[in-house]
N, C-alpha and C. Protein backbone atom coordinates (compact mmCIF):
# COMPACT_ATOMS: atom_id res chain seq x y z
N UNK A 1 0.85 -1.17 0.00
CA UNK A 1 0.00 0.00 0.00
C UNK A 1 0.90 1.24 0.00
N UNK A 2 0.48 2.15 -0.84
CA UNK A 2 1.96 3.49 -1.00
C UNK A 2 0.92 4.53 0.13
N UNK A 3 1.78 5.56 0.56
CA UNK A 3 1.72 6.35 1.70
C UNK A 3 0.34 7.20 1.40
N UNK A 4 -0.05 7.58 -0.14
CA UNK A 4 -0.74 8.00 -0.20
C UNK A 4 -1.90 7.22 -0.06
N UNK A 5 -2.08 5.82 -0.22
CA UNK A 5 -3.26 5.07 0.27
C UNK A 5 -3.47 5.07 1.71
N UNK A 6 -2.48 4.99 2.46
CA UNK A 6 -1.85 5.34 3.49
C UNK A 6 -2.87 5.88 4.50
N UNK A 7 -2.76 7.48 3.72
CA UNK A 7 -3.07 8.33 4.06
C UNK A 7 -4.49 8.31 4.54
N UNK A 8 -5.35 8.18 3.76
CA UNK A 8 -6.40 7.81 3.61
C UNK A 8 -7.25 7.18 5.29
N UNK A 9 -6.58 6.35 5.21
CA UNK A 9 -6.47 5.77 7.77
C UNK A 9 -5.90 6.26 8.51
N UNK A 10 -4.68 6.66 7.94
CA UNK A 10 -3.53 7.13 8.93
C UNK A 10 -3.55 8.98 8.74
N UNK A 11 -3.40 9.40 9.95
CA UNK A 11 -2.96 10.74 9.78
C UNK A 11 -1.44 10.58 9.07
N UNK A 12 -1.11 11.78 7.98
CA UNK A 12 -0.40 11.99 6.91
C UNK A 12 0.61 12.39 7.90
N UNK A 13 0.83 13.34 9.12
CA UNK A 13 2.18 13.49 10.13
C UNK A 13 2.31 12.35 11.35
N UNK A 14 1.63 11.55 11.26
CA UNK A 14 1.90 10.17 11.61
C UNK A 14 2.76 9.55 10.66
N UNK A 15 2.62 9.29 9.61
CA UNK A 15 3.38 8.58 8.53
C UNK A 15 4.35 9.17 7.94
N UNK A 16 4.81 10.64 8.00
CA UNK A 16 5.66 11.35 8.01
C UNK A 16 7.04 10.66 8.92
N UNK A 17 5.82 11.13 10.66
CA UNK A 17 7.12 10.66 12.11
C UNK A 17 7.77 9.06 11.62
N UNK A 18 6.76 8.02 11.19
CA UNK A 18 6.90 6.84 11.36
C UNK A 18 8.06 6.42 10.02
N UNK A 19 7.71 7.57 8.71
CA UNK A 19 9.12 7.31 7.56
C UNK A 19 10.33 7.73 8.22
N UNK A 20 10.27 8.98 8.94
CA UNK A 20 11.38 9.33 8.88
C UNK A 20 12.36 8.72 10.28
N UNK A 21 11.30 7.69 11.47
CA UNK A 21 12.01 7.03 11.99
C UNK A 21 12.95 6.04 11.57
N UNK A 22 11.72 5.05 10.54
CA UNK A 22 12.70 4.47 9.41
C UNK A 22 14.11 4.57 8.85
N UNK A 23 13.75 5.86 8.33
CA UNK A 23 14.79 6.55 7.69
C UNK A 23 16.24 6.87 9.03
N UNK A 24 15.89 6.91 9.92
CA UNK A 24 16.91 6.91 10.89
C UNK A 24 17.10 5.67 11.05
N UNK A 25 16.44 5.17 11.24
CA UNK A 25 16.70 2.96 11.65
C UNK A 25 17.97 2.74 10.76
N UNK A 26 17.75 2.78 9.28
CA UNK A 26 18.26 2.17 8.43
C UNK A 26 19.55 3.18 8.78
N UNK A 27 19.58 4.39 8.83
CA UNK A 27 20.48 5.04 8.65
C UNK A 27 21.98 4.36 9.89
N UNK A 28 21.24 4.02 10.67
CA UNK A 28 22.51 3.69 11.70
C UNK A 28 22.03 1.91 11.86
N UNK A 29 21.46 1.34 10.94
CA UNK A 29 21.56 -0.07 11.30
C UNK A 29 22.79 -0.81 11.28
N UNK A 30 24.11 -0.05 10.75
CA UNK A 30 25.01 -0.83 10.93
C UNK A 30 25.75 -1.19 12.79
N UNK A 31 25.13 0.02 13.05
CA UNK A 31 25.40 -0.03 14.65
C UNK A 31 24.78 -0.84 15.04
N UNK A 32 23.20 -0.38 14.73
CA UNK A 32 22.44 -1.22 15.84
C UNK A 32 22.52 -2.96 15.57
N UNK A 33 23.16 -2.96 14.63
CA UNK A 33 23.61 -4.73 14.40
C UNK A 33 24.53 -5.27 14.85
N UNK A 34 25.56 -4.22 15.45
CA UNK A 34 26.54 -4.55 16.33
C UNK A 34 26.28 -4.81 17.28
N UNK A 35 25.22 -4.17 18.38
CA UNK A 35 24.79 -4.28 19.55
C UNK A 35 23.53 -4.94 20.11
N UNK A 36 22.82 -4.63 18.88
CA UNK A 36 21.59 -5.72 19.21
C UNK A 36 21.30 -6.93 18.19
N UNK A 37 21.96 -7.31 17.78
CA UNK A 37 21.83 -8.17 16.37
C UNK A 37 20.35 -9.14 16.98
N UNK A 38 19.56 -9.47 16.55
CA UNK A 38 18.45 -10.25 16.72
C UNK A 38 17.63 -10.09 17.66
N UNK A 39 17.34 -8.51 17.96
CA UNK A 39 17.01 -7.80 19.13
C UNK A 39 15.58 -7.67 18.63
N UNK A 40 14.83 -6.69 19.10
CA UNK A 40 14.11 -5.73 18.94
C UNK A 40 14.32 -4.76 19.81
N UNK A 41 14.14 -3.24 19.15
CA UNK A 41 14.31 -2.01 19.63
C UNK A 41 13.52 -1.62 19.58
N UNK A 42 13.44 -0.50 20.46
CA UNK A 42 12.35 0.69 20.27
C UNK A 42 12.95 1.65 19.69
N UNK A 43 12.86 2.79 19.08
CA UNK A 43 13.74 3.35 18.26
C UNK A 43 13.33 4.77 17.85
N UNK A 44 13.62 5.57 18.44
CA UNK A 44 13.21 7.05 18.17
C UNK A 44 13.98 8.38 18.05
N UNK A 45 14.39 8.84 17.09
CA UNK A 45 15.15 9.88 16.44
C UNK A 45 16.70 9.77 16.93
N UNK A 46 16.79 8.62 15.85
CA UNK A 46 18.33 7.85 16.21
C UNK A 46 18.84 7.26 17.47
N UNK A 47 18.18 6.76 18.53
CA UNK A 47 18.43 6.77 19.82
C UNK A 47 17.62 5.22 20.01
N UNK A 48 18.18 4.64 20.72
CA UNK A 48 17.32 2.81 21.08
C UNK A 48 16.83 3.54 22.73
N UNK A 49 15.41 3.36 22.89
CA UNK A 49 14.73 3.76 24.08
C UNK A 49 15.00 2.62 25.03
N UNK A 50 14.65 0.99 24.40
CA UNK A 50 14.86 -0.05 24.99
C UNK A 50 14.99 -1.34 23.64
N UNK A 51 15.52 -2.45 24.39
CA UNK A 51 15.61 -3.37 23.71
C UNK A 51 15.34 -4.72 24.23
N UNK A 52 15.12 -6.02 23.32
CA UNK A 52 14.78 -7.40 24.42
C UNK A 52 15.21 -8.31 23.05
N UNK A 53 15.09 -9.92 23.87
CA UNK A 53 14.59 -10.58 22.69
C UNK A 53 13.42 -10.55 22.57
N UNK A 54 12.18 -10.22 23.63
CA UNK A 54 10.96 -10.58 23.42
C UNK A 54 10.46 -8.93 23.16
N UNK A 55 9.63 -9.23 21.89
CA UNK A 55 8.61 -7.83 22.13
C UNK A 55 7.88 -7.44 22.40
N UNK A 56 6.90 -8.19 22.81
CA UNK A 56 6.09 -7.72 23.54
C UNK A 56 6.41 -7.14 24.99
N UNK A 57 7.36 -8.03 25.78
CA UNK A 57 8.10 -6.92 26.86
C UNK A 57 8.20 -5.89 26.50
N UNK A 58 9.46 -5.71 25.86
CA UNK A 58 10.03 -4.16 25.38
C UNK A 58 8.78 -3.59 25.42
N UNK A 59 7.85 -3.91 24.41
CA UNK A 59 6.41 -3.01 24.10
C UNK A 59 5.83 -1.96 25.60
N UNK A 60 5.54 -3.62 26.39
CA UNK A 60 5.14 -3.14 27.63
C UNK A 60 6.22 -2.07 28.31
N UNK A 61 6.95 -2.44 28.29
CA UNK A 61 8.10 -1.31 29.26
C UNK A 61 8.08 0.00 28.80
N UNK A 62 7.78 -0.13 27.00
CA UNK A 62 8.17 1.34 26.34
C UNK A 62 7.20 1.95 26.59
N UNK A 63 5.39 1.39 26.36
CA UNK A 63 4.70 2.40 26.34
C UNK A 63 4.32 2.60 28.12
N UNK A 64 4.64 1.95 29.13
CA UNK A 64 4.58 2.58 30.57
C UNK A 64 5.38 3.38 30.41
N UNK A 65 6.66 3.70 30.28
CA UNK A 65 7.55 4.49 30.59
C UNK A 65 7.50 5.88 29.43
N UNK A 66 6.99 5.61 28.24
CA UNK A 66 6.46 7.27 27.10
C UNK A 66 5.46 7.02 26.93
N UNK A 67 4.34 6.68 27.33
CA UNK A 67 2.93 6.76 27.09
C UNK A 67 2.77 5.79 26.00
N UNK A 68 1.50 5.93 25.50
CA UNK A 68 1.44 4.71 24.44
C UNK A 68 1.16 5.58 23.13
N UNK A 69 1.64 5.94 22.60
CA UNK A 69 1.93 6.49 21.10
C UNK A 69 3.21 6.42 19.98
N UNK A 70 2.78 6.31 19.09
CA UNK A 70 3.99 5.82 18.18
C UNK A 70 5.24 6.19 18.35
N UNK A 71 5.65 4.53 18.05
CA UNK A 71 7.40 4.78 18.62
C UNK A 71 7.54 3.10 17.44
N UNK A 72 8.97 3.32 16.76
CA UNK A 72 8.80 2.51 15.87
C UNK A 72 9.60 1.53 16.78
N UNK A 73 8.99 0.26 16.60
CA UNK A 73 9.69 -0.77 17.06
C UNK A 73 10.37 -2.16 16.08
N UNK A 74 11.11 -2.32 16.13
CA UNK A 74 12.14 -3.01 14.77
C UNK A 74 12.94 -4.24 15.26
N UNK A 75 12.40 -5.20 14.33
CA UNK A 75 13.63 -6.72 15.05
C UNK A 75 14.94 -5.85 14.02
N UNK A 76 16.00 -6.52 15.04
CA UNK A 76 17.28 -5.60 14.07
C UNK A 76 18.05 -6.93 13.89
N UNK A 77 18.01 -7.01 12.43
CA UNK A 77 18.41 -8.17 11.89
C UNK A 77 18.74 -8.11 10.37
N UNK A 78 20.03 -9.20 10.15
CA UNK A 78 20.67 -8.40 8.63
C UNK A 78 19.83 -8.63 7.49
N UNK A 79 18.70 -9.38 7.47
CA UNK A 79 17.76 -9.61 6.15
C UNK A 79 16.64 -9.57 6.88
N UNK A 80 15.74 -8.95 6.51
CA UNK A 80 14.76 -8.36 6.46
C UNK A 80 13.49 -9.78 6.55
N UNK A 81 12.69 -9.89 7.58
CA UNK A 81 12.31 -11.01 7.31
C UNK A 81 11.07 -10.98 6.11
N UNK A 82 10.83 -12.32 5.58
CA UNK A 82 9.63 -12.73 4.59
C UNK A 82 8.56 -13.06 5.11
N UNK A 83 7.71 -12.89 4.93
CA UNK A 83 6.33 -12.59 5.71
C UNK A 83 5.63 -14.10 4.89
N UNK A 84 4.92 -15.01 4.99
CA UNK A 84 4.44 -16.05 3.68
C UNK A 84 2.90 -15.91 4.36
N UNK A 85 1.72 -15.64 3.82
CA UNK A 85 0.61 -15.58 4.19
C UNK A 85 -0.15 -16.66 3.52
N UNK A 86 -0.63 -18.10 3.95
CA UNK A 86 -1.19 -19.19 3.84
C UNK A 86 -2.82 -18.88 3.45
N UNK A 87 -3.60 -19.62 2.76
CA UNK A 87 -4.52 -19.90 2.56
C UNK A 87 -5.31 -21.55 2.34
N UNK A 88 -6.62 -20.90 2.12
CA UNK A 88 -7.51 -22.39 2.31
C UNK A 88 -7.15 -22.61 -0.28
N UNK A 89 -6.96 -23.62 -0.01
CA UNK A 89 -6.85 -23.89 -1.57
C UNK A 89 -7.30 -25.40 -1.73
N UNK A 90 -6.96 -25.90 -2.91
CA UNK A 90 -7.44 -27.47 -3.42
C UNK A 90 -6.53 -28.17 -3.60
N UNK A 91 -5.69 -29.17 -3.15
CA UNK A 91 -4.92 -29.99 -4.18
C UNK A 91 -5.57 -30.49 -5.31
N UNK A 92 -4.50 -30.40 -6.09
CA UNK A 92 -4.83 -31.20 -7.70
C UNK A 92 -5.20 -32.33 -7.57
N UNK A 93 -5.05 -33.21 -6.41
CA UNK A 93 -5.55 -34.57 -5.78
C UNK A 93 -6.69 -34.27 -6.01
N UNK A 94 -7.34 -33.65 -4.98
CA UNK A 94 -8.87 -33.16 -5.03
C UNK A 94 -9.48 -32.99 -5.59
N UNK A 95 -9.04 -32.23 -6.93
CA UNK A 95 -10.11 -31.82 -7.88
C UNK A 95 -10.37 -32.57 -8.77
């Protein structure tokens, strides 16, 4: 979905904060692969707030401690994972 579909659910300076956290993630991921390699971070204007292996912790800790509003949170890991979304289908057996 491009930003401008985006837009459409999301407030447009929501998706602004949330690119240009991105845009910081990537920018220093060579660090944060040094230190957290298979982590998850919380991650806000170049700075790791917290980190775990589990995220839903981190989650919990981050939004008690800054309220609960967007804060990008990122497994930091050197390939990017593949997402595979399953469905109901037929084998060729079947049909």
């Amino acid at each position: 979905m491009t930003q401008e579909e985006l837009s459409q659910y999301i407030d447009r300076d929501r998706l602004e904060y949330l690119d240009r956290q991105q845009s910081l993630f990537e920018a220093t991921k060579p660090e944060l692969l040094k230190n957290y390699l298979n982590q998850y971070v919380a991650f806000e204007d170049g700075q790791v707030l917290d980190h775990d292996w589990d995220d839903r912790a981190m989650a919990e800790r981050v939004y008690h401690k800054y309220g609960y509003r967007d804060i990008l949170m990122q497994w930091v890991t050197v390939e990017e994972p593949v997402y595979h979304v399953g469905g109901a289908f037929r084998s060729p057996i079947d049909a």
